[in-house]
C-alpha atoms as a PDB file:
ATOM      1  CA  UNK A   1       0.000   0.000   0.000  1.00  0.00           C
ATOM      2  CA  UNK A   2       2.894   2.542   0.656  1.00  0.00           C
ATOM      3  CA  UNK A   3       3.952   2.150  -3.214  1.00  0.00           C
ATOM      4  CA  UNK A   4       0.559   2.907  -3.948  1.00  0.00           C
ATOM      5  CA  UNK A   5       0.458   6.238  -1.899  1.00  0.00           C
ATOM      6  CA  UNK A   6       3.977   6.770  -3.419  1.00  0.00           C
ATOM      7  CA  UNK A   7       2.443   6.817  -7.012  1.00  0.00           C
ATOM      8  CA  UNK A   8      -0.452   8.904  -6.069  1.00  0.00           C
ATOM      9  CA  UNK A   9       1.880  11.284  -5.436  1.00  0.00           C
ATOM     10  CA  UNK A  10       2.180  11.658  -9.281  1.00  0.00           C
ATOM     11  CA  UNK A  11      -1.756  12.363  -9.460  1.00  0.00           C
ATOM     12  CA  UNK A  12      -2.614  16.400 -11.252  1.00  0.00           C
ATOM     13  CA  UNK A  13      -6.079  16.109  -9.539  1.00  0.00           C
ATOM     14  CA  UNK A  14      -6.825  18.669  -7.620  1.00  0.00           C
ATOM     15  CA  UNK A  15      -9.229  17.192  -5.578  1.00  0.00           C
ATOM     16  CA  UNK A  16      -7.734  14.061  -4.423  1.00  0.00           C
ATOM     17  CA  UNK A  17      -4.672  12.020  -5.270  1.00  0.00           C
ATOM     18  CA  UNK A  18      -5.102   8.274  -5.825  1.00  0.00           C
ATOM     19  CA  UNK A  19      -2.478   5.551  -6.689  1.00  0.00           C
ATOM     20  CA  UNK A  20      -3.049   2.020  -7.580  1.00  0.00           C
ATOM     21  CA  UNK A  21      -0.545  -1.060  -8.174  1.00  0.00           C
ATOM     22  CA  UNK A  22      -1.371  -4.698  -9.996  1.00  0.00           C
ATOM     23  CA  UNK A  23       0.615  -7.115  -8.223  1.00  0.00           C
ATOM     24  CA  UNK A  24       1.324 -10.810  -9.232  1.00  0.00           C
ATOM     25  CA  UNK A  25       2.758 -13.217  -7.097  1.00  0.00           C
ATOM     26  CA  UNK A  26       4.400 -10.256  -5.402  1.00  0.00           C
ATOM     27  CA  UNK A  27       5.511  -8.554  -8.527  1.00  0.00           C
ATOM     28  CA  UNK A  28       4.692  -5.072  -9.641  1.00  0.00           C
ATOM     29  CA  UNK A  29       2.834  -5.640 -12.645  1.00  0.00           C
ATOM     30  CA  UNK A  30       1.827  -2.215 -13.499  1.00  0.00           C
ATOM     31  CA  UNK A  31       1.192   1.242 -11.601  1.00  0.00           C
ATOM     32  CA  UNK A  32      -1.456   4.286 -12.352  1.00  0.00           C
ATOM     33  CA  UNK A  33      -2.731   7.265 -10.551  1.00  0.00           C
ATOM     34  CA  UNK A  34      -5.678   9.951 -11.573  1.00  0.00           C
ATOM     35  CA  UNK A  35      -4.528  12.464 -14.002  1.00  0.00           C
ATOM     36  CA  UNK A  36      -5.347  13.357 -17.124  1.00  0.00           C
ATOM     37  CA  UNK A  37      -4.331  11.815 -20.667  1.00  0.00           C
ATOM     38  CA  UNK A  38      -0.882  11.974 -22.083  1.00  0.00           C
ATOM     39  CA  UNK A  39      -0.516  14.739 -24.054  1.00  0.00           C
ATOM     40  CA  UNK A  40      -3.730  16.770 -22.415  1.00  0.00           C
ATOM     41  CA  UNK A  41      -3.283  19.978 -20.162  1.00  0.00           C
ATOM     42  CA  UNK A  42      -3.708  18.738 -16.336  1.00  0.00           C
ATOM     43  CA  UNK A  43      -5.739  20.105 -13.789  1.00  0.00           C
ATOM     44  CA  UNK A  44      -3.036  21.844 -12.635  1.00  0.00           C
ATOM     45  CA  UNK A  45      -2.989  23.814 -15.524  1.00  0.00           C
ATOM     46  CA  UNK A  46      -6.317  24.334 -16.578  1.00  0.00           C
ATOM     47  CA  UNK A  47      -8.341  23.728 -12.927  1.00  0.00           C
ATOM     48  CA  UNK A  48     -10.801  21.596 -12.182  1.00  0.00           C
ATOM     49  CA  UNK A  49     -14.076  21.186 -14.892  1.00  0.00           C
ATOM     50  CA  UNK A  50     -16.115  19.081 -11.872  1.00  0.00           C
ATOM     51  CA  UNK A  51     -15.398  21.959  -9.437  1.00  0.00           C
ATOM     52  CA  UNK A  52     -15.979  24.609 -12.172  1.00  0.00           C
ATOM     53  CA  UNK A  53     -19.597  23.287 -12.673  1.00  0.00           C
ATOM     54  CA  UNK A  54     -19.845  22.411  -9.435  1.00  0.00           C
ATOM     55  CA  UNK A  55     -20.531  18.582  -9.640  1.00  0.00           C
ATOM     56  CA  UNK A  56     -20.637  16.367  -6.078  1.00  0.00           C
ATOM     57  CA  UNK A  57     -18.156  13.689  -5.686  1.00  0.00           C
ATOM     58  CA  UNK A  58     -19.340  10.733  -6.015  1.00  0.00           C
ATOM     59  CA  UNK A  59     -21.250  11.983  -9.042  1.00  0.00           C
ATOM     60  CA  UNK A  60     -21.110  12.723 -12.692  1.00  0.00           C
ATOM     61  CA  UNK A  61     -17.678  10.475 -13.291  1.00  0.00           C
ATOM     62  CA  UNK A  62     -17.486  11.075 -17.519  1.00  0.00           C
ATOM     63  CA  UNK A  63     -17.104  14.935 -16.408  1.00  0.00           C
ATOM     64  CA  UNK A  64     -13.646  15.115 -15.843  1.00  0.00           C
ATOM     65  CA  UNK A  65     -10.280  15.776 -17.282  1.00  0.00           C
ATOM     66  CA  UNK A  66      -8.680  12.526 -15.036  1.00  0.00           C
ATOM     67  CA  UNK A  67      -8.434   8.915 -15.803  1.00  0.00           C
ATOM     68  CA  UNK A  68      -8.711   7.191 -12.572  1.00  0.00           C
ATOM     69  CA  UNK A  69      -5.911   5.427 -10.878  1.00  0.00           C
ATOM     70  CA  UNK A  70      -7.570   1.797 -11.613  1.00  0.00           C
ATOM     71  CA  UNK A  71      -8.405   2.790 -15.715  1.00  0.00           C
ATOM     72  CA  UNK A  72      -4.593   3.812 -15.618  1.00  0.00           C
ATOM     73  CA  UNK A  73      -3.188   0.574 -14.184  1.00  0.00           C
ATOM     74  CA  UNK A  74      -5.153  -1.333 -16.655  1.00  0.00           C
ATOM     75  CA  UNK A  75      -4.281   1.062 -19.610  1.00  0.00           C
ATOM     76  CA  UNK A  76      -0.544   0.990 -18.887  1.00  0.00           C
ATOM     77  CA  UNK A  77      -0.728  -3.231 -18.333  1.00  0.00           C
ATOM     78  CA  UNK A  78      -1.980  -3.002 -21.994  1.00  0.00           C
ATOM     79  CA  UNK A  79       0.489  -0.884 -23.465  1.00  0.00           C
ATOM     80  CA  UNK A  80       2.509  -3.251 -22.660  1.00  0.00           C
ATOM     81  CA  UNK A  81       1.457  -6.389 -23.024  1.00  0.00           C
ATOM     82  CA  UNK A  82       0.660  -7.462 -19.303  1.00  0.00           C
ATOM     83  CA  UNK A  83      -2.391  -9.504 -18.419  1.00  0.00           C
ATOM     84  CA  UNK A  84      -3.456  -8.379 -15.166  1.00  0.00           C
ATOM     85  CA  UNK A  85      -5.407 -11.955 -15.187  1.00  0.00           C
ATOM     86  CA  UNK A  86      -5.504 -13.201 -11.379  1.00  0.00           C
ATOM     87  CA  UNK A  87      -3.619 -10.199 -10.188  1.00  0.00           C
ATOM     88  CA  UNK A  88      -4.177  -8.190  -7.108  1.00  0.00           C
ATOM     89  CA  UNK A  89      -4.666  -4.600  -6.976  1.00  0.00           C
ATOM     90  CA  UNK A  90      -3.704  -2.104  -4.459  1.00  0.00           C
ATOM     91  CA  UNK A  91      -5.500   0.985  -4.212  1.00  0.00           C
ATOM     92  CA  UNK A  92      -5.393   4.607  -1.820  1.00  0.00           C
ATOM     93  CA  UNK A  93      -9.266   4.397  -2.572  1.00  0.00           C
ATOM     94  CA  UNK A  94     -12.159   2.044  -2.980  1.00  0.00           C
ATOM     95  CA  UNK A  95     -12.677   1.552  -6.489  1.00  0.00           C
ATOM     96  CA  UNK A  96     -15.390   3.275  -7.977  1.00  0.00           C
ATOM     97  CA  UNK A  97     -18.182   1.648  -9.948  1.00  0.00           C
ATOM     98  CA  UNK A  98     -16.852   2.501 -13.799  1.00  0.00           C
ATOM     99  CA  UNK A  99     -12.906   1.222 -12.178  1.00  0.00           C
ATOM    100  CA  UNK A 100     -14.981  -1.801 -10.330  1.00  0.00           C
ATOM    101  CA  UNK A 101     -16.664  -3.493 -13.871  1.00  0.00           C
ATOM    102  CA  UNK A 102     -13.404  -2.848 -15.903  1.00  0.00           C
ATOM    103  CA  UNK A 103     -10.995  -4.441 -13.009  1.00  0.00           C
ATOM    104  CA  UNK A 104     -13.875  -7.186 -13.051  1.00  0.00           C
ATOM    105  CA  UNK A 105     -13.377  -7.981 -16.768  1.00  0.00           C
ATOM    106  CA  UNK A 106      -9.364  -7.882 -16.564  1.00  0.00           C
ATOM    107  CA  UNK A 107      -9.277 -10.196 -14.384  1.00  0.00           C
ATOM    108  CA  UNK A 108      -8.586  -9.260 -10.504  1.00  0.00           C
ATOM    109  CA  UNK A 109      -9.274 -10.936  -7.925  1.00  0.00           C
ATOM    110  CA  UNK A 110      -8.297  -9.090  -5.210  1.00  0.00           C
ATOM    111  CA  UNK A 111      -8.535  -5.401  -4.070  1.00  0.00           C
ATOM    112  CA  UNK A 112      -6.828  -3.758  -1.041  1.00  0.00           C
ATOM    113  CA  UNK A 113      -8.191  -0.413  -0.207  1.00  0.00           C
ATOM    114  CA  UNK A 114      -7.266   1.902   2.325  1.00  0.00           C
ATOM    115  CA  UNK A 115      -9.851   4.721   1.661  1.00  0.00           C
ATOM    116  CA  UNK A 116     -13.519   3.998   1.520  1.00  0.00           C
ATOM    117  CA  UNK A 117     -15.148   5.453  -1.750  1.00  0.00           C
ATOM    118  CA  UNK A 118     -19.398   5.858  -1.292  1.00  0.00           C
ATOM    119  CA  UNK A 119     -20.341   3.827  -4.191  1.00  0.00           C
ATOM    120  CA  UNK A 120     -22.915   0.221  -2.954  1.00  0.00           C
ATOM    121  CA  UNK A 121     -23.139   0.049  -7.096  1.00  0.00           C
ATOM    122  CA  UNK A 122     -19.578  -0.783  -7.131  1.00  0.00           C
ATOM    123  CA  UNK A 123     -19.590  -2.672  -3.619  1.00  0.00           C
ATOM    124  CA  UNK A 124     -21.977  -4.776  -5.270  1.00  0.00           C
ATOM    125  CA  UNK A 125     -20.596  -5.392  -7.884  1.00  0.00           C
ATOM    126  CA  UNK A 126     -17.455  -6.774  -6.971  1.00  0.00           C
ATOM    127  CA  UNK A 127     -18.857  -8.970  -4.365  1.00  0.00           C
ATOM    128  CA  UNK A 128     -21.138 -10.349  -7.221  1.00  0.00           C
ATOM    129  CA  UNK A 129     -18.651 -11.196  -9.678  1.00  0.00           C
ATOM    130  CA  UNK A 130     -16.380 -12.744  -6.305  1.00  0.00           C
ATOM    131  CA  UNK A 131     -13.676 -10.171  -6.136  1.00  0.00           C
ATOM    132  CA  UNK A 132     -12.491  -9.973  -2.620  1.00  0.00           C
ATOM    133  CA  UNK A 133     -12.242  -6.430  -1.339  1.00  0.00           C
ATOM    134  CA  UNK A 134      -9.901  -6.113   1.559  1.00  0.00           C
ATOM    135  CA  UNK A 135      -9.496  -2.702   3.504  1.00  0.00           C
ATOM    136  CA  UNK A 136      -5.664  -2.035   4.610  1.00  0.00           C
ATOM    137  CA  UNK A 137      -5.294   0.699   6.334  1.00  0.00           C
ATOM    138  CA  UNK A 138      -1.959   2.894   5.251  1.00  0.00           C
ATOM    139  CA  UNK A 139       1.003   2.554   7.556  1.00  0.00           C
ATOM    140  CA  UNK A 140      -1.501  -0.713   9.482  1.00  0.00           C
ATOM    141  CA  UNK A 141       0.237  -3.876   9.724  1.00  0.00           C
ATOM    142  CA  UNK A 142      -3.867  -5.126   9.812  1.00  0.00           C
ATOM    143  CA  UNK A 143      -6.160  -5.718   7.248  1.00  0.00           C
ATOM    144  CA  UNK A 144     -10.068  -6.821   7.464  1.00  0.00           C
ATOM    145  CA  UNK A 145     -12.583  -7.685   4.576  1.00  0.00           C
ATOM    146  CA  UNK A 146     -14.395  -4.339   3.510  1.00  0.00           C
ATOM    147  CA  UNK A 147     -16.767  -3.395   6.191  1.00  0.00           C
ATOM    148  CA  UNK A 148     -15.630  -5.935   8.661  1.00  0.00           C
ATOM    149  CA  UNK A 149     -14.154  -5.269  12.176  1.00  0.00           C
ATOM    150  CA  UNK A 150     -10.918  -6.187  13.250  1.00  0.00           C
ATOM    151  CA  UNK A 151      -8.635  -4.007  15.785  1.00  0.00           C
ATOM    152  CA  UNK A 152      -6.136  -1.794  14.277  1.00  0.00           C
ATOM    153  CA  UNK A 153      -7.920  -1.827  10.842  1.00  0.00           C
ATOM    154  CA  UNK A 154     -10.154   0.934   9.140  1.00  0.00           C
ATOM    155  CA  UNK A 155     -13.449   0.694   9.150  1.00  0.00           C
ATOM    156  CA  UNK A 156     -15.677   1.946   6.428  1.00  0.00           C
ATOM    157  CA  UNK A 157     -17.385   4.578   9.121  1.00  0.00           C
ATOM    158  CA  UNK A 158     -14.227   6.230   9.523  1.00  0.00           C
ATOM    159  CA  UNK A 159     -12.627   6.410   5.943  1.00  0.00           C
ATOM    160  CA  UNK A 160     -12.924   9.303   3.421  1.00  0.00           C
ATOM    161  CA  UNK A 161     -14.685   9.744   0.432  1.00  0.00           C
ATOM    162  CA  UNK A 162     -13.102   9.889  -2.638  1.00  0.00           C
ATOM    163  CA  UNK A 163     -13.333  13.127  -5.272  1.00  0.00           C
END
């Protein structure tokens, strides 16, 4: 998870920074945080079109400059030539519903969050389709299945939302 917060660090959203890592039988796979495309004036630059029109988070995900962290790990696997087939992915922030159906159809089968994200679509989802979501706190040696209890682990009561 601290690689993860390391490559959110990379993230041009002004809102909030998100990193994700595919991992393979411990093996980086392939890395990605939220930013806009390759080639396309950042956030940074130009300011944010969600806050500019004043859209909720949570809401309203095809208005925005970014690619989320998730689209870009998959995206980057692609490029070059990595199946991300039976990987696990480590995330700052509980996959949203859009990231949830494409990390479905690549493959994953197991998430670690830290953050909680407000979307029971995408909860739903992924329990559905049997991808085990597992909450790991950053910098907690503990980790608990999504929503469950265990000392020393984040609960989804007390985790932020996601931009």
């Amino acid at each position: 998870m601290d690689i993860a917060y390391l490559v959110a660090e990379r993230s041009t959203c002004l809102r909030r920074r998100v990193g994700a890592v595919a991992v393979l039988d411990r093996r980086i796979l392939a890395t990605g945080y939220n930013g806009a495309p390759s080639g396309v004036p950042h956030c940074l630059e130009s300011g944010c079109l969600r806050a500019q029109l004043g859209i909720p988070s949570g809401q309203r995900h095809e208005i925005c400059r970014g690619i989320h962290a998730e689209q870009n790990v998959i995206i980057q696997a692609a490029v070059h030539g990595i199946s991300l087939r039976g990987a696990e992915l480590f995330c700052t922030t509980y996959p949203c519903f859009i990231c949830a159906k494409m990390l479905i159809n690549c493959g994953i089968k197991k998430i670690w969050v830290s953050e909680n994200y407000p979307d029971e679509l995408s909860k739903a989802m992924l329990s559905e389709a049997g991808v085990e979501v597992l909450h790991l706190p950053h910098d907690a040696d503990n980790a608990c299945p999504a929503g469950g209890e265990k000392q020393g682990a984040a609960t989804e009561e007390n985790e932020g939302g996601r931009a």
